[in-house]
Every structure is written in structure tokens, then in C-alpha cells.
N, C-alpha and C. Protein backbone atom coordinates (compact mmCIF):
# COMPACT_ATOMS: atom_id res chain seq x y z
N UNK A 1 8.07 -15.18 -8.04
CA UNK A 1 8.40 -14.16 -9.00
C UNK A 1 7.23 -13.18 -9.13
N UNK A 2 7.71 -12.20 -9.45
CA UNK A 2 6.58 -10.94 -9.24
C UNK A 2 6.53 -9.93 -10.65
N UNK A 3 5.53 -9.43 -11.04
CA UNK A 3 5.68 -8.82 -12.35
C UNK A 3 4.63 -7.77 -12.87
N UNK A 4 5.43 -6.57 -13.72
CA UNK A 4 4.04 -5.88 -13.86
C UNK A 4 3.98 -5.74 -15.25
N UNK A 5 2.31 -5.46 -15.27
CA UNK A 5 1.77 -5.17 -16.56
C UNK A 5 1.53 -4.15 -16.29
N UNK A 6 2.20 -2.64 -16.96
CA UNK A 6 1.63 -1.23 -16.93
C UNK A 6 1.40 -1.00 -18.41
N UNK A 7 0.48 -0.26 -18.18
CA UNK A 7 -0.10 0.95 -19.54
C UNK A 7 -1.06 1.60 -18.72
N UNK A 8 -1.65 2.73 -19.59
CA UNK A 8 -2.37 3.57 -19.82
C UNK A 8 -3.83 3.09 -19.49
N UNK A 9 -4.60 1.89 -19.93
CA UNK A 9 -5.28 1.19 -20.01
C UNK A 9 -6.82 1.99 -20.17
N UNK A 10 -6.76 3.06 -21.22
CA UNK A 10 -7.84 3.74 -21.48
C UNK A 10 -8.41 4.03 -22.41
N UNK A 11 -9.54 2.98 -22.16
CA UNK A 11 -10.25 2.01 -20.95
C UNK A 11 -9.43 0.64 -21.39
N UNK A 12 -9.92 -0.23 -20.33
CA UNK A 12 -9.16 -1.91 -20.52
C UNK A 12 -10.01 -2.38 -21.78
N UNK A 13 -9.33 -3.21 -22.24
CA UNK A 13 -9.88 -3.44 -23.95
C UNK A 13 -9.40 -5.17 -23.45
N UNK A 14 -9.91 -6.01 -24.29
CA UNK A 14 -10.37 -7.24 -24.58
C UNK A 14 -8.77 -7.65 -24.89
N UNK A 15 -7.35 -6.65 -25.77
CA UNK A 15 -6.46 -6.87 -26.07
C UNK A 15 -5.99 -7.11 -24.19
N UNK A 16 -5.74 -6.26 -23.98
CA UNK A 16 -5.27 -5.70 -21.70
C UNK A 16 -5.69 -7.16 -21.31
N UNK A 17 -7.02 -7.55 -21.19
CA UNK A 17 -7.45 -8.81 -20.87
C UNK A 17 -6.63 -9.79 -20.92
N UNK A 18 -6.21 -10.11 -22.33
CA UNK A 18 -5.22 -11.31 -23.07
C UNK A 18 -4.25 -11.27 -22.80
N UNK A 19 -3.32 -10.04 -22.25
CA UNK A 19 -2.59 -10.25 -21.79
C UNK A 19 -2.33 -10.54 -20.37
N UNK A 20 -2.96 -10.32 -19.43
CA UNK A 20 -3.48 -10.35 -18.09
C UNK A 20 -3.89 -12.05 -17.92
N UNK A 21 -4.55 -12.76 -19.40
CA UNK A 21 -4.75 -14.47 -18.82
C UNK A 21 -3.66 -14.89 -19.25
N UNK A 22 -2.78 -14.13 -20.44
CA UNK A 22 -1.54 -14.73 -20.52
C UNK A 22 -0.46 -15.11 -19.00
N UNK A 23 -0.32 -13.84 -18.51
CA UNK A 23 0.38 -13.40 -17.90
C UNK A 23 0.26 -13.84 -16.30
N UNK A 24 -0.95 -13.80 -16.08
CA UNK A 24 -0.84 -13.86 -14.28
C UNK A 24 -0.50 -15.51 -14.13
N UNK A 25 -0.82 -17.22 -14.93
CA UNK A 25 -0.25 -18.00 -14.29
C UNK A 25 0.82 -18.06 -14.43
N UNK A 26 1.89 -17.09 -15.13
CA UNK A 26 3.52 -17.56 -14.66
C UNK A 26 3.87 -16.81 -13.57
N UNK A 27 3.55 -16.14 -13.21
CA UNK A 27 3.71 -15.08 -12.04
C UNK A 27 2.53 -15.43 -10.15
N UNK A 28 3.75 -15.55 -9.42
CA UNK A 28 3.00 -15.19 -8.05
C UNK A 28 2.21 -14.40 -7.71
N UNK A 29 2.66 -13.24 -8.53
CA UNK A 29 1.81 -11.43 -8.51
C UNK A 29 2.11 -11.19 -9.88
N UNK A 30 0.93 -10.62 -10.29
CA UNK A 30 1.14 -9.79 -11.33
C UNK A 30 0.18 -8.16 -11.12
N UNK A 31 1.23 -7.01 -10.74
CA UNK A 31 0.59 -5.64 -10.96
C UNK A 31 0.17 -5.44 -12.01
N UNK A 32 -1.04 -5.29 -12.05
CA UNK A 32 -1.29 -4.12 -13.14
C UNK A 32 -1.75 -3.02 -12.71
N UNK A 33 -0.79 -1.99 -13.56
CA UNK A 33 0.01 -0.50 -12.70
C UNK A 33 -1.35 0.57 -14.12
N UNK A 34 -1.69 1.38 -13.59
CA UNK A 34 -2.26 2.10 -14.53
C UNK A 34 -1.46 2.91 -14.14
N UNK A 35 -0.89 3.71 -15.44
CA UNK A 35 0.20 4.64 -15.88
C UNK A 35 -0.11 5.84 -16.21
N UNK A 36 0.27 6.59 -15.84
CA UNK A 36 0.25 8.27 -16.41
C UNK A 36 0.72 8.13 -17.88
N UNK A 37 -0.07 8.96 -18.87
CA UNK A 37 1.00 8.69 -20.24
C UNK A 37 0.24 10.34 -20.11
N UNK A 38 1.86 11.96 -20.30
CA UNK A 38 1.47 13.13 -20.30
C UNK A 38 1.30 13.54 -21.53
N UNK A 39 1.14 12.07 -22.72
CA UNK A 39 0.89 12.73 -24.49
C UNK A 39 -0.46 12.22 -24.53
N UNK A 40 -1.65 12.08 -23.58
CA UNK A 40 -2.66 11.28 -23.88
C UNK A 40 -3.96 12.27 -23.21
N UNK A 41 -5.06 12.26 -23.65
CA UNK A 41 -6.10 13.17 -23.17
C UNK A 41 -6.82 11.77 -22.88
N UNK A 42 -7.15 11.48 -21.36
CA UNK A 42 -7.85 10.44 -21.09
C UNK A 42 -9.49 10.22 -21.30
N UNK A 43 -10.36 9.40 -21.29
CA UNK A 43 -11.14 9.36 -21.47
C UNK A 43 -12.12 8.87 -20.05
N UNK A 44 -11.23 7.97 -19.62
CA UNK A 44 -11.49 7.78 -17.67
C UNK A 44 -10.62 8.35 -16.85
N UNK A 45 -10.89 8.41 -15.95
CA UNK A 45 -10.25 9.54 -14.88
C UNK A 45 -9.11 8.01 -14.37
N UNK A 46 -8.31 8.13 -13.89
CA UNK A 46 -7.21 7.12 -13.32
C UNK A 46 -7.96 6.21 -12.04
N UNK A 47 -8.94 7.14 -11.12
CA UNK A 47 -9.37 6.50 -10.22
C UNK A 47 -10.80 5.68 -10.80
N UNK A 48 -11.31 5.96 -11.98
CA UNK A 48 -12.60 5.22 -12.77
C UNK A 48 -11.38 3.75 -13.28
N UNK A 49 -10.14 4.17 -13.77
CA UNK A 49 -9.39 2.72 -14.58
C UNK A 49 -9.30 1.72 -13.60
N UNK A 50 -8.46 2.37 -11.88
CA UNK A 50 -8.48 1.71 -11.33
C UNK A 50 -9.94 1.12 -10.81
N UNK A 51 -11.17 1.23 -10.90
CA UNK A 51 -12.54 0.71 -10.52
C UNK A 51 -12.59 -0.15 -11.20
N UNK A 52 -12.26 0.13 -12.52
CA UNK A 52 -13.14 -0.73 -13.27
C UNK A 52 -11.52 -2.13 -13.51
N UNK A 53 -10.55 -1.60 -13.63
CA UNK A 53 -9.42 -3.09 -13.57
C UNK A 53 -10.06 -4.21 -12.40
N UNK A 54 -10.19 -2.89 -11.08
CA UNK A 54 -10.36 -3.94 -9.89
C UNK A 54 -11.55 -4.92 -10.12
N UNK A 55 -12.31 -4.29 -10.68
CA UNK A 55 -13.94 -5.37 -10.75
C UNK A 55 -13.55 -6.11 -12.16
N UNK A 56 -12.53 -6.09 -12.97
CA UNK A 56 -12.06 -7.20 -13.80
C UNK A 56 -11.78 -8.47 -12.63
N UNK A 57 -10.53 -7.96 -12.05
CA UNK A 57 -9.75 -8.73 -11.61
C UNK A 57 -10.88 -9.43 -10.57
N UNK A 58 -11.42 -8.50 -9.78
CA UNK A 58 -12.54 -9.26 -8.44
C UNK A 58 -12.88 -10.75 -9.47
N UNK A 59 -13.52 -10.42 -10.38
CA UNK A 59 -14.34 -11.36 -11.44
C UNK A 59 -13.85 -12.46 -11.83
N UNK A 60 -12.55 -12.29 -11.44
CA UNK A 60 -12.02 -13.57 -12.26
C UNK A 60 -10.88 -14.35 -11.54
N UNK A 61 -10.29 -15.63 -11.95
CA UNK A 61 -10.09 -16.32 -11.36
C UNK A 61 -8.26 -16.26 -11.08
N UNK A 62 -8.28 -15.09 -11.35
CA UNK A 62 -6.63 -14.69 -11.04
C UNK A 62 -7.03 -13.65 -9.86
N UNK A 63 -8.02 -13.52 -9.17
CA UNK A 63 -8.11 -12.25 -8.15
C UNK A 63 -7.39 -12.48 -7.19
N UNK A 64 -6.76 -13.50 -6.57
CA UNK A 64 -5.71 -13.77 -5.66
C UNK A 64 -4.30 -13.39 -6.18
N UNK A 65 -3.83 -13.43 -6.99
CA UNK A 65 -2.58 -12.95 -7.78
C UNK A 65 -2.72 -12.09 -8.15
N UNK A 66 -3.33 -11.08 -8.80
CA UNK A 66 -3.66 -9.66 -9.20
C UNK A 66 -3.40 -8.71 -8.60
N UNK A 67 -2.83 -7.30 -8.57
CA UNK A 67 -3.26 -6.39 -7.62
C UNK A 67 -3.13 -5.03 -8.53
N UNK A 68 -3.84 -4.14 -8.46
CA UNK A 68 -4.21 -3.12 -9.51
C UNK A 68 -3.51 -2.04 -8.34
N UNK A 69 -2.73 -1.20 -8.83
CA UNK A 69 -2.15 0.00 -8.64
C UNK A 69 -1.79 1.08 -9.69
N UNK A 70 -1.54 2.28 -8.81
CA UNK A 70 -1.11 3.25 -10.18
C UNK A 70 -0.11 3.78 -10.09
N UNK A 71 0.92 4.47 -11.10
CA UNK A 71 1.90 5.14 -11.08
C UNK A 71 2.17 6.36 -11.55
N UNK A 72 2.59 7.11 -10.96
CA UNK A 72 2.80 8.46 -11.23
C UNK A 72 4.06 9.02 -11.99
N UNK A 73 4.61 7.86 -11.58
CA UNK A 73 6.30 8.21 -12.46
C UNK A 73 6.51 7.38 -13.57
N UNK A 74 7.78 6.70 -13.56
CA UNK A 74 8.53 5.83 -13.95
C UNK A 74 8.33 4.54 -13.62
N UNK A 75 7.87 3.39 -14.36
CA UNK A 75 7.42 2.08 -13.95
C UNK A 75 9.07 1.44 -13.46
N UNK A 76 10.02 2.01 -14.47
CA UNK A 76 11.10 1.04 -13.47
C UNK A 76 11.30 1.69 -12.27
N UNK A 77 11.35 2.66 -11.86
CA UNK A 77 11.36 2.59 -10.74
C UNK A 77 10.45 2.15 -10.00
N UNK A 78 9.15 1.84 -10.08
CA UNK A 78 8.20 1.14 -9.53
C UNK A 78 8.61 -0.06 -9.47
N UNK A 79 9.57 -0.60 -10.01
CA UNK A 79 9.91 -2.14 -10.37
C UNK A 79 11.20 -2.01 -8.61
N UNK A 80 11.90 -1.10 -9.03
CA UNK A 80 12.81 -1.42 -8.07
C UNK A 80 11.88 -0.97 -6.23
N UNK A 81 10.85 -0.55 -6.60
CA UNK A 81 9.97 -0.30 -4.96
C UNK A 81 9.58 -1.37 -5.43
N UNK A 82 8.80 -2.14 -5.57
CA UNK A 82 8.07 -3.45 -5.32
C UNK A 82 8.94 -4.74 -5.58
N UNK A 83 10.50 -4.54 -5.80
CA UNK A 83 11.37 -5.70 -6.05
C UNK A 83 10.44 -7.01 -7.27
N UNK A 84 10.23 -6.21 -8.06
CA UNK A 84 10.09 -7.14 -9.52
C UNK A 84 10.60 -7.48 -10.44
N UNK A 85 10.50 -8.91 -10.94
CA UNK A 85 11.90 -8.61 -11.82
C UNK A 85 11.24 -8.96 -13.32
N UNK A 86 9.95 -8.55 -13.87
CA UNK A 86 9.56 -9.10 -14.65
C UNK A 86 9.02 -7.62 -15.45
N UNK A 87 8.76 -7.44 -16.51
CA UNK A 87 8.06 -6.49 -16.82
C UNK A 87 6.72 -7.30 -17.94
N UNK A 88 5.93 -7.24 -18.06
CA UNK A 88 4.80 -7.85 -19.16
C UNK A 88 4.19 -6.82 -19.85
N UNK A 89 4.55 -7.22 -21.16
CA UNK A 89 4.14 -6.26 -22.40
C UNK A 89 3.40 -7.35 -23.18
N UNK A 90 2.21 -6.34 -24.28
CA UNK A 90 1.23 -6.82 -24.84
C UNK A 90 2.06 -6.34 -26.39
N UNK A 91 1.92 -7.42 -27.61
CA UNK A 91 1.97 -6.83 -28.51
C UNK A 91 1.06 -7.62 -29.47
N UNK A 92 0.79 -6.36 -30.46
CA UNK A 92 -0.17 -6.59 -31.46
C UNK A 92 0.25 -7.23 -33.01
N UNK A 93 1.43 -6.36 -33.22
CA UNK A 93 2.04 -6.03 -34.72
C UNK A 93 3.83 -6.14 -34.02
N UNK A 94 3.99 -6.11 -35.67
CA UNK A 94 5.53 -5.80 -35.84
C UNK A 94 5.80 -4.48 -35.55
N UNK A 95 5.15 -3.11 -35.46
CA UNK A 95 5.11 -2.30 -35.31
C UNK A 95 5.32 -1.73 -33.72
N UNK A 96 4.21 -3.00 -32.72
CA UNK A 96 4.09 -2.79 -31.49
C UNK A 96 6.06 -3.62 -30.89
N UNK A 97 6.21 -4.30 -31.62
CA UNK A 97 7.19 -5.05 -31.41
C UNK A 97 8.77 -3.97 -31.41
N UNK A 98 8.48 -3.41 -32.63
CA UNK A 98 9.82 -2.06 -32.70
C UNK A 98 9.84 -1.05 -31.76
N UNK A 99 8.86 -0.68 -31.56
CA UNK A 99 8.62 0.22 -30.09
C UNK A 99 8.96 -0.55 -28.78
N UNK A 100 8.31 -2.00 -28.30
CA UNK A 100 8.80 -2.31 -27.18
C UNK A 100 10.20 -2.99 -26.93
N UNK A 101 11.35 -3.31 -27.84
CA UNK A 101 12.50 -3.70 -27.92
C UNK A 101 13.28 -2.58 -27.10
N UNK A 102 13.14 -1.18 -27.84
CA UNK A 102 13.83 -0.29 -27.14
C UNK A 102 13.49 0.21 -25.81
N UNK A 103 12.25 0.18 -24.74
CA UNK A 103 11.94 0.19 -24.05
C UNK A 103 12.24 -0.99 -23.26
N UNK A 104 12.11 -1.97 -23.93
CA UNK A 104 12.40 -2.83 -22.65
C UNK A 104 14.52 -3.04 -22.70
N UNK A 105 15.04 -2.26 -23.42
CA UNK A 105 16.56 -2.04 -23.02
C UNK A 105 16.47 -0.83 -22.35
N UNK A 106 15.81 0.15 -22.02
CA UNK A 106 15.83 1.08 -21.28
C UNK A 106 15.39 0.86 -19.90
N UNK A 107 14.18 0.09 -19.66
CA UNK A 107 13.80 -0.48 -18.37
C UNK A 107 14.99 -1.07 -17.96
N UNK A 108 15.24 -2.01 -18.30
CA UNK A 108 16.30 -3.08 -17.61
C UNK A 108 17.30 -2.50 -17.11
N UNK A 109 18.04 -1.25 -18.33
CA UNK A 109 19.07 -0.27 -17.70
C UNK A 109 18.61 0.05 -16.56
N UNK A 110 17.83 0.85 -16.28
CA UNK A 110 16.81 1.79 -14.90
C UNK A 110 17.01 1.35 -13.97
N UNK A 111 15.98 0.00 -14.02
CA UNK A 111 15.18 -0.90 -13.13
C UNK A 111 16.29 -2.21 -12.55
N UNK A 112 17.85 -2.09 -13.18
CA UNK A 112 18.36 -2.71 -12.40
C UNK A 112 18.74 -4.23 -12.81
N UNK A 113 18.09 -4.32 -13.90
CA UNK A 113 18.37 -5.74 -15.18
C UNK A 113 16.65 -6.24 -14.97
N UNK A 114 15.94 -5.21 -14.65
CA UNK A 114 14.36 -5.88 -15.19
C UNK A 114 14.24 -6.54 -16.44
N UNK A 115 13.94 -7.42 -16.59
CA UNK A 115 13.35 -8.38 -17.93
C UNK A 115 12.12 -8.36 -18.40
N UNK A 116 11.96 -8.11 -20.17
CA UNK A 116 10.51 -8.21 -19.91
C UNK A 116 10.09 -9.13 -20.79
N UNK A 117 8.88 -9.54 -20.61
CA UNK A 117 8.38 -10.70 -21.50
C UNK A 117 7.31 -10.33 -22.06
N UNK A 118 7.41 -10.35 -23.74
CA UNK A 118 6.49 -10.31 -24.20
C UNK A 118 5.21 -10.99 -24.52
N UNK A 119 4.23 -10.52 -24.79
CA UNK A 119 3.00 -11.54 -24.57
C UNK A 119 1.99 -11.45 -26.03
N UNK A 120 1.95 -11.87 -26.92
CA UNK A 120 1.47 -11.83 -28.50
C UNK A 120 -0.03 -11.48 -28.13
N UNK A 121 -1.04 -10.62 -28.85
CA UNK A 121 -2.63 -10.64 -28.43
C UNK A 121 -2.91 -12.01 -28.96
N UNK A 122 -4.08 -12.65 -29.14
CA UNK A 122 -4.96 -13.53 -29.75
C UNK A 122 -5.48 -12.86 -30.86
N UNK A 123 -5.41 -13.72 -31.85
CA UNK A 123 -5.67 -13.23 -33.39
C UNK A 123 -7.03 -12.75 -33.36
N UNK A 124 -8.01 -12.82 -32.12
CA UNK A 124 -9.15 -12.04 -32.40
C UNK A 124 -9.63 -10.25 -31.84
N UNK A 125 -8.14 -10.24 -31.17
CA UNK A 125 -7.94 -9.14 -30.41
C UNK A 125 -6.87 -8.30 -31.01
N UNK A 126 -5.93 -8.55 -31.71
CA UNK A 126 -4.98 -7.88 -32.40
C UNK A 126 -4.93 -6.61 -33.01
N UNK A 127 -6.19 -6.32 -33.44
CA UNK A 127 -6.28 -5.01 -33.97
C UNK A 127 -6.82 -3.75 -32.84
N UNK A 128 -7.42 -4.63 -31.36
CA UNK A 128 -8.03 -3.53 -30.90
C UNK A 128 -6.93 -2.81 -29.87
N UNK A 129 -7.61 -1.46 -29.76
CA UNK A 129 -6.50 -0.64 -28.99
C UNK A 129 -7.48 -0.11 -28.27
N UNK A 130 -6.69 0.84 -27.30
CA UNK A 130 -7.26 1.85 -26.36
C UNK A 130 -8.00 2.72 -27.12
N UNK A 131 -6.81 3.20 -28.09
CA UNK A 131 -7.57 4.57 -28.59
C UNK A 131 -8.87 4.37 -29.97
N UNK A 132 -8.87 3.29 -30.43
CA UNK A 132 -9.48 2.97 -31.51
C UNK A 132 -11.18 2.60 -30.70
N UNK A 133 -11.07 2.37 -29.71
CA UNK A 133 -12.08 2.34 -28.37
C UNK A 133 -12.58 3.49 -28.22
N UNK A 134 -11.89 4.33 -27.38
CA UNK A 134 -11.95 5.72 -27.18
C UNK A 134 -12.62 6.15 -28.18
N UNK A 135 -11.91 6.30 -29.16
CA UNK A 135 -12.87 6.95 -30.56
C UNK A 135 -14.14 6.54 -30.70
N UNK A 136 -14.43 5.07 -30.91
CA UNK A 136 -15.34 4.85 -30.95
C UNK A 136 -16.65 5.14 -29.40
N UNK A 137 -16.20 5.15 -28.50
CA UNK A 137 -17.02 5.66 -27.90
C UNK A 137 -17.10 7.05 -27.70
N UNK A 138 -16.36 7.93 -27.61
CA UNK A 138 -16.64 9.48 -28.08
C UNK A 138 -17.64 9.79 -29.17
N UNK A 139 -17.54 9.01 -29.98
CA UNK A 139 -18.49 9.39 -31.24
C UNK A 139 -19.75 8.29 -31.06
N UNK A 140 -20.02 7.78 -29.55
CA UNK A 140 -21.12 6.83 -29.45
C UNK A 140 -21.25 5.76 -30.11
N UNK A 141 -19.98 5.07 -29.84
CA UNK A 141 -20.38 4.04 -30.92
C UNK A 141 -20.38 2.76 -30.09
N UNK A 142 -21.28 1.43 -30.29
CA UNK A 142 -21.01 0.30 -29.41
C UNK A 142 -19.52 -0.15 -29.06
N UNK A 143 -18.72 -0.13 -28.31
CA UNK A 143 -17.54 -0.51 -27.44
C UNK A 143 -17.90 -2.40 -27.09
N UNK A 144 -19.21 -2.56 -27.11
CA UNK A 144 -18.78 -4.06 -26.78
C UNK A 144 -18.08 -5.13 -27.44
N UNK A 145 -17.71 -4.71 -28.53
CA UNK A 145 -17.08 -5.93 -29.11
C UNK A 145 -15.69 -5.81 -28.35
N UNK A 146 -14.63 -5.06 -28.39
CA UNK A 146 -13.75 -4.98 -27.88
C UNK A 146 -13.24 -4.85 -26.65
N UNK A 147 -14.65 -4.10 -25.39
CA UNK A 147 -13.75 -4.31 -23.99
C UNK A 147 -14.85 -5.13 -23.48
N UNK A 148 -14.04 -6.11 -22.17
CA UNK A 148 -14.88 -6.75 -21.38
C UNK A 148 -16.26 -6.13 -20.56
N UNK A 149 -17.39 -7.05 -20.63
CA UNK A 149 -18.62 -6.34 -20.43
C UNK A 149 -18.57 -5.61 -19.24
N UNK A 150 -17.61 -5.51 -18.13
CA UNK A 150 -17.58 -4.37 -16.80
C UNK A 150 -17.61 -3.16 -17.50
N UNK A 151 -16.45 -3.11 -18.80
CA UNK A 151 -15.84 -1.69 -19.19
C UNK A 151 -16.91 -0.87 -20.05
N UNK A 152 -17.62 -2.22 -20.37
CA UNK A 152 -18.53 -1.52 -21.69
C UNK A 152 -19.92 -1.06 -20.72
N UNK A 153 -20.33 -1.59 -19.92
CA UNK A 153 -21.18 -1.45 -18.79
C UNK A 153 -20.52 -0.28 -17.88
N UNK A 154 -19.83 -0.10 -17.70
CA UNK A 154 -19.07 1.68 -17.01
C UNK A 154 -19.22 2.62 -18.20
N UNK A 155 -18.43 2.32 -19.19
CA UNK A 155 -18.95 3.29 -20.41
C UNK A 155 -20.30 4.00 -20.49
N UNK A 156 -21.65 2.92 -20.80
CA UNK A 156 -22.66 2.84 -20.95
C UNK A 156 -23.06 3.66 -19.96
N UNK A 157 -23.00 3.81 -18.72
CA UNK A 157 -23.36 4.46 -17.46
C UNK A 157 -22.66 5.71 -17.41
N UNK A 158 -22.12 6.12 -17.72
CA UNK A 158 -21.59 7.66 -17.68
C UNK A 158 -22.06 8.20 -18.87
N UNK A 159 -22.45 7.89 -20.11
CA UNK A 159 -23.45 7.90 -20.42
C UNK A 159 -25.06 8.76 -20.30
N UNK A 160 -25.18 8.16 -19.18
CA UNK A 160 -26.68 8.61 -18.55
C UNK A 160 -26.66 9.80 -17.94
């Protein structure tokens, strides 16, 4: 079985992580697709997300199952090119939960009866986001509590 985890992932946050150790031992493959989102002013360039996912994934002990790609369109249709039948979503809140219900009945329409499975953060990761990151590093602020030390160590270096 094969499956992707897409978002935005800017930058990968400690939440992205949790779902990624959730996620890759039920799965043979698990993509994680970095996504175009055209309501978002990025903070890494798509080819810096994909650097820095890949040297997650190199690092760790799902790097055989992993494979980091990006998408330019529509993830279900990415689902029906890579024949996946899984979609993996991260949620935080009840909030994150009302938003991905209707999306994942829209995928499945698309994508051909894609399924997706949701994946809860860890109660010590729940509050962090991309953009609550972002902010905080725009305005210089330490990022390590929330993304894994590659991301906060790429941060730190552009930087200079």
C-alpha cells in the first residue's frame, strides 16, 4: 500500500514530523509531496523544503520508505499518477478536523475513491503550525522548539 502526506510544509515543524512517524510504518511508501498552496507567501523556496524534508528523511529510520516529491497541481491527481490509495492528514484541533472531512470527500471523488487517514499530533506538538513558525522566525525568533534541528539549522544559516 502506498500513501501520501502533502502540505505546504513551510518549513517542516515537529507537528509534519509526527505525522510522518505516525504514518510511514503502515505504509510500503509514504510520499511526502510538498504542495503549492497559491494563498501562501512562502518563507522557503519549494526546492530549500524539498532539501531540507530529504535530509529529515536521509536521517531517519523510515529513509527506505520515504520519498519526498513536489506538486504543482492537484494532489488527487497525483494520487491517480502514482496509483495510491491512501491520503495522510495531520490534525491538531476540532477545527483542523472540520476542514479536513470536506477535503478528504472531495479527494476521494477526484482521485477515484482515495481514502484518507487521519493522524492526531502528540499533545506536545498540537499547537505548532507552519505559520506560527514562520512568524516567529521572520521576526527572529528561536524556531527550535518546534521544528526538527535540520530545519532550525537551515533557518539559522540563511540567516548569515
Amino acid at each position: 500500500m502506498k500513501a501520501i502526506f502533502a502540505g505546504t510544509f513551510d518549513p517542516p515543524t515537529l507537528g509534519h514530523w509526527d505525522v510522518v512517524e505516525g504514518a510511514a510504518p503502515l505504509f510500503e511508501k509514504l510520499y511526502i509531496v510538498i504542495a503549492t498552496n497559491t494563498a501562501k507567501k512562502p518563507l522557503l523556496d519549494v526546492v530549500d523544503r524539498v532539501k531540507v524534508f530529504n535530509e529529515l528523511i536521509a536521517n531517519s529510520k523510515f529513509s527506505k520508505k520515504c520519498e519526498v516529491i513536489t506538486a504543482p497541481g492537484l494532489v488527487a491527481d497525483l494520487c491517480k499518477t502514482l496509483g495510491v490509495e491512501y491520503l495522510v492528514r495531520g490534525i491538531r484541533s476540532s477545527s483542523d478536523l472540520e476542514r479536513e472531512l470536506p477535503m478528504s470527500v472531495a479527494n476521494e471523488m477526484l482521485a477515484n475513491g482515495v481514502k484518507t487517514i487521519l493522524i492526531p499530533s502528540t499533545k506536545e506538538h498540537s499547537f505548532v503550525s507552519s505559520t506560527l513558525v514562520r512568524e516567529i522566525a521572520i521576526l527572529g525568533g528561536d524556531v527550535s522548539p518546534f521544528v526538527p534541528s535540520t530545519v532550525s539549522d537551515y533557518l539559522l544559516k540563511g540567516k548569515k
